[in-house]
N, C-alpha and C. Protein backbone atom coordinates (compact mmCIF):
# COMPACT_ATOMS: atom_id res chain seq x y z
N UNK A 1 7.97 -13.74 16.38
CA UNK A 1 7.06 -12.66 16.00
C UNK A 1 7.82 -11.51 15.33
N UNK A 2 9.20 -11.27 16.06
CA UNK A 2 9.86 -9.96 15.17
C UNK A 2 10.09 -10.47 13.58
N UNK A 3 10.53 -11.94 13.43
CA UNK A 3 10.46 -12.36 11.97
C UNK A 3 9.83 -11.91 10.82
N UNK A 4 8.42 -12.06 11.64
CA UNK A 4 6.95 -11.95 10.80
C UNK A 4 6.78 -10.29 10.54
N UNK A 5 7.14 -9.37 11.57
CA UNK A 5 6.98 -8.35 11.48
C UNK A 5 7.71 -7.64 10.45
N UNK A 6 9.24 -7.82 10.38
CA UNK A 6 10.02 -8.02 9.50
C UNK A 6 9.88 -8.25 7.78
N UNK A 7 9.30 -9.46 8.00
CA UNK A 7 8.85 -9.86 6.71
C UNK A 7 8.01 -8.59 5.91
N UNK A 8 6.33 -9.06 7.01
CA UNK A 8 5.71 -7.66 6.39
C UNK A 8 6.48 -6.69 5.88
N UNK A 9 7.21 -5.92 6.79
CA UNK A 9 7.74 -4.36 6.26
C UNK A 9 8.28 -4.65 5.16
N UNK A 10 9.34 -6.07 4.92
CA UNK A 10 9.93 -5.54 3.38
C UNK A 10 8.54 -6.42 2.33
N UNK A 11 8.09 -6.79 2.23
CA UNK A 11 6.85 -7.09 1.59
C UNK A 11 6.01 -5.69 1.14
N UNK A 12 5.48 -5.34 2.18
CA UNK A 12 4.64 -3.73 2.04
C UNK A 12 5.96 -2.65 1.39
N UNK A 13 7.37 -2.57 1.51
CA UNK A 13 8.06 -1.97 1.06
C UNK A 13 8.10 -2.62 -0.65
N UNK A 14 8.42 -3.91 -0.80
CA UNK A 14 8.46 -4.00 -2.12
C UNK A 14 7.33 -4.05 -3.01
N UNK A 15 6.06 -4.25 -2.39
CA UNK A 15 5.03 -3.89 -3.26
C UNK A 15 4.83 -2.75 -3.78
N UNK A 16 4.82 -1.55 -2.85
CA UNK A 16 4.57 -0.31 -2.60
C UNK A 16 5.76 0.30 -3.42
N UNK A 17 6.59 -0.07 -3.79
CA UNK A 17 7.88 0.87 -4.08
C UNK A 17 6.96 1.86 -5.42
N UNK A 18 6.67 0.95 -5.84
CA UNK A 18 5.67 1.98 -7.43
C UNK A 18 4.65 2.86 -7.17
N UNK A 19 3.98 2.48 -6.20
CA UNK A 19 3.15 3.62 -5.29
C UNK A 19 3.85 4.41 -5.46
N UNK A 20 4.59 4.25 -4.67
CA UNK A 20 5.31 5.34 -3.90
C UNK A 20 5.88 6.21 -4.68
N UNK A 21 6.81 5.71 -5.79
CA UNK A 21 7.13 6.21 -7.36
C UNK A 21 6.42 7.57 -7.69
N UNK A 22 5.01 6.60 -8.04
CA UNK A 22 3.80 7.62 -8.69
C UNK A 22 3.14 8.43 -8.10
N UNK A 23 3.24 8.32 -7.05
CA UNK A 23 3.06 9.83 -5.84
C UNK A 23 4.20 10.69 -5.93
N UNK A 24 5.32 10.40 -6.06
CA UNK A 24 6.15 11.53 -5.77
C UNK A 24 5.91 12.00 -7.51
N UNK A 25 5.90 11.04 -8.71
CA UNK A 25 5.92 11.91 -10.26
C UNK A 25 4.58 12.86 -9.99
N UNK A 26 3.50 12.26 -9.68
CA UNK A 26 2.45 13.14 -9.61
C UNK A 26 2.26 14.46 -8.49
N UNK A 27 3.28 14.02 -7.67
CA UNK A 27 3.31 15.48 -6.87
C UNK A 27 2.75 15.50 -5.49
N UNK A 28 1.85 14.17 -5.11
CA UNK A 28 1.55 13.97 -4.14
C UNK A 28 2.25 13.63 -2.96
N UNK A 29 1.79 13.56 -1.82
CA UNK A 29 2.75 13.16 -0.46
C UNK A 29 1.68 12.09 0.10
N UNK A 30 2.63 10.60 0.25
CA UNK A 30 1.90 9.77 1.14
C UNK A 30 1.46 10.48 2.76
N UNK A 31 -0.18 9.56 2.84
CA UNK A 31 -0.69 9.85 4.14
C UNK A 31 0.04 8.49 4.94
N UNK A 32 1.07 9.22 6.26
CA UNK A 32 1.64 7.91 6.23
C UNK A 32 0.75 7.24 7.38
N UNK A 33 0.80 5.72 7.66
CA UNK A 33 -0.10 5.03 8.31
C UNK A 33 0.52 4.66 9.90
N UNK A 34 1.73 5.68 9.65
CA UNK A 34 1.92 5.74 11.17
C UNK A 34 2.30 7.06 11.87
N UNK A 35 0.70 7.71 11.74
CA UNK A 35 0.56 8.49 12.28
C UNK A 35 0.23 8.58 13.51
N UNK A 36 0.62 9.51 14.50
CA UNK A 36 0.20 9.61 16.23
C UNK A 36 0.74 8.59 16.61
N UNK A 37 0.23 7.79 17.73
CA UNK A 37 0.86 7.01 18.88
C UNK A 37 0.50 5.62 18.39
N UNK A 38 -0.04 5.56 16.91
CA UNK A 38 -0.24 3.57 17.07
C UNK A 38 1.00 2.58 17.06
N UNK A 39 0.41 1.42 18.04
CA UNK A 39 1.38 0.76 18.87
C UNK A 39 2.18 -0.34 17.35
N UNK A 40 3.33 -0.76 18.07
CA UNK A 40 3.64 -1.37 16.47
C UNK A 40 2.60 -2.28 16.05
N UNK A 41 2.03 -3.39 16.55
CA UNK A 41 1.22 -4.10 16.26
C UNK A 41 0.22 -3.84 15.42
N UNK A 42 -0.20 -2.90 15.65
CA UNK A 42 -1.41 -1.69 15.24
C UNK A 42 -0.98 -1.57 13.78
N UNK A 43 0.33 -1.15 13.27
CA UNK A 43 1.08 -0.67 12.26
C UNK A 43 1.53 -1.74 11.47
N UNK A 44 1.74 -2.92 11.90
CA UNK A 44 2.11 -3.58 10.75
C UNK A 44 0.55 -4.32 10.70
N UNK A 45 0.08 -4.34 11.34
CA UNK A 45 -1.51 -4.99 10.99
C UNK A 45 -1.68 -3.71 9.75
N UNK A 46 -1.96 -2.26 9.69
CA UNK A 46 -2.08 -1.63 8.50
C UNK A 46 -1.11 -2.01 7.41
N UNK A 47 -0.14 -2.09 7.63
CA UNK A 47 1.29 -3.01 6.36
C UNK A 47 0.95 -3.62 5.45
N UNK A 48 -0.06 -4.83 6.67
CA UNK A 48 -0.41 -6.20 6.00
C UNK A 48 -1.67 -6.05 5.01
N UNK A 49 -2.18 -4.79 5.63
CA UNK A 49 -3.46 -4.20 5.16
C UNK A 49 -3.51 -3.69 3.82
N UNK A 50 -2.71 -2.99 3.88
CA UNK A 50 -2.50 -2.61 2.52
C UNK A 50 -1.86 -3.01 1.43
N UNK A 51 -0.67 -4.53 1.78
CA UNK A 51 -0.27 -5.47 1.21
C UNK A 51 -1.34 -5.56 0.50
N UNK A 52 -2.39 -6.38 1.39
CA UNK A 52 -3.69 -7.29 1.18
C UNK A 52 -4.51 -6.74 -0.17
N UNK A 53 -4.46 -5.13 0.33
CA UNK A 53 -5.77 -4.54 -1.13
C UNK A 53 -4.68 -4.23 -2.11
N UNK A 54 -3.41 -3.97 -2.09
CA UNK A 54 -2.70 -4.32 -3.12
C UNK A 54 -2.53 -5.34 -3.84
N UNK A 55 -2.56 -6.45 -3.23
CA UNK A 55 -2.47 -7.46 -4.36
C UNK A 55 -4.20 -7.76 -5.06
N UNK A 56 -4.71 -7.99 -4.23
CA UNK A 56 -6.54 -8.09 -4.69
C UNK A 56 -6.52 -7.19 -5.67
N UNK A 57 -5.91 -5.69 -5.71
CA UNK A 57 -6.14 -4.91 -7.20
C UNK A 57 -5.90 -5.67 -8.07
N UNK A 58 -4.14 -5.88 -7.50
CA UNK A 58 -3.21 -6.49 -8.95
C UNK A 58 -3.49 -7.75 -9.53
N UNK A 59 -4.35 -8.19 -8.68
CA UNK A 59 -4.97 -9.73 -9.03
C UNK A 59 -5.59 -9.88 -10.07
N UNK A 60 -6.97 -8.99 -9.87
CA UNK A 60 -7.87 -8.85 -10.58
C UNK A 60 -7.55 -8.08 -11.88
N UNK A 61 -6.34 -7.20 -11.99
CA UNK A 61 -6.07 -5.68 -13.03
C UNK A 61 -6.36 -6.36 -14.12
N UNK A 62 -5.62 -7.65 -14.36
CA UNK A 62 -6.05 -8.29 -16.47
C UNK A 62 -5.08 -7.41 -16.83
N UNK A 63 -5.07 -6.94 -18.05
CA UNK A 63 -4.51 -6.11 -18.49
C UNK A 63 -3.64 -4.70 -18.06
N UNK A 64 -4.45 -4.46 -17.36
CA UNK A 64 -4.09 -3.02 -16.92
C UNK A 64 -2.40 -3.02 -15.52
N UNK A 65 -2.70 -4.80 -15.41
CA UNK A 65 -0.64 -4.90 -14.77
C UNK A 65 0.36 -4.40 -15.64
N UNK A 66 0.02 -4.09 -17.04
CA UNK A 66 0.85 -3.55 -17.78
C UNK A 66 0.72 -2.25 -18.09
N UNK A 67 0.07 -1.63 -17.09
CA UNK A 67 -0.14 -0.11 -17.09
C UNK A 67 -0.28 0.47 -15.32
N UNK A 68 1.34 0.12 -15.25
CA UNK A 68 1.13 -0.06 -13.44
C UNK A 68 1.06 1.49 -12.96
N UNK A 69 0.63 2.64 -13.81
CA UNK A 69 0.26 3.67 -13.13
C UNK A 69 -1.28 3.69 -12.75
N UNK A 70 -1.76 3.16 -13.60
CA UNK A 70 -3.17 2.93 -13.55
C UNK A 70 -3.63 1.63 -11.99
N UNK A 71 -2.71 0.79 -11.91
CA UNK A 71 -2.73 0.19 -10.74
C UNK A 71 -2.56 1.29 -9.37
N UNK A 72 -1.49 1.69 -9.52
CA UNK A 72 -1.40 2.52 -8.26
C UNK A 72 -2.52 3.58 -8.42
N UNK A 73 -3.14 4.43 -8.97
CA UNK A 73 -4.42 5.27 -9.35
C UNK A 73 -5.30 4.28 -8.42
N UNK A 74 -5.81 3.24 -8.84
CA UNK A 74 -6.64 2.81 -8.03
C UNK A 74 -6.76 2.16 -6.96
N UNK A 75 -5.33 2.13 -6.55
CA UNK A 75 -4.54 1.41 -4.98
C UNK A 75 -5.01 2.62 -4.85
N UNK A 76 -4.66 4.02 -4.53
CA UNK A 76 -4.40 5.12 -4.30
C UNK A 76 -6.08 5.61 -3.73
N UNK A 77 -7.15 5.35 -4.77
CA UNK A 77 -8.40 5.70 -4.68
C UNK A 77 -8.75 4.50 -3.46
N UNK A 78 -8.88 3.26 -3.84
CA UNK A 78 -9.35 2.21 -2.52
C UNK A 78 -8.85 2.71 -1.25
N UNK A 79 -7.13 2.28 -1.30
CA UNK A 79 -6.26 3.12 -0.24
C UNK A 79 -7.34 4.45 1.07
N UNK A 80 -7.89 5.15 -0.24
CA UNK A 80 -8.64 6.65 0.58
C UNK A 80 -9.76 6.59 0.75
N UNK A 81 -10.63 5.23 0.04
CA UNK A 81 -11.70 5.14 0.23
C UNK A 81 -12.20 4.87 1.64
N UNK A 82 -13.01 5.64 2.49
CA UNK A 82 -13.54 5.14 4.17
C UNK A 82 -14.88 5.20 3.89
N UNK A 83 -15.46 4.39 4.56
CA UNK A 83 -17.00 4.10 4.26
C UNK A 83 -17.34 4.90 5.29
N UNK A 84 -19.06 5.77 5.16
CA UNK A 84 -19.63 6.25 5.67
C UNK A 84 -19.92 6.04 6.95
């Protein structure tokens, strides 16, 4: 199980590295997803989470993988999106 956990983090680290990029050029500060007391389990289940709608963007982008600010823009918007 620590394997898997493992894995995730550098997975969610190497996807994310361009996120992460385009938040700091644009000035923003990640909301980080391990905030307060969640247990690790809890935390890499969000990892995997956001792996997950990361690639489904990049899946679908067509064109716009060659305009990977525009990818993270709308990682960034889904990312914040919470339903009512």
């Amino acid at each position: 199980a620590e394997s898997r956990k493992d894995g995730i983090h550098r997975m969610h680290t190497h996807l994310l590295s361009g996120y992460e990029n385009w938040l700091s050029v644009i000035g923003e500060q990640r909301v980080s997803i391990g905030v307060g007391c969640l247990e690790q389990r809890s935390l890499t289940a969000k990892k995997l989470h956001e792996c997950c709608l990361y690639l489904l963007i990049w899946g679908e982008a067509a064109n716009l993988r060659f305009m990977p600010e525009m990818c993270a823009f709308i990682f960034h918007c889904a990312r914040e999106h919470r339903p009512g």
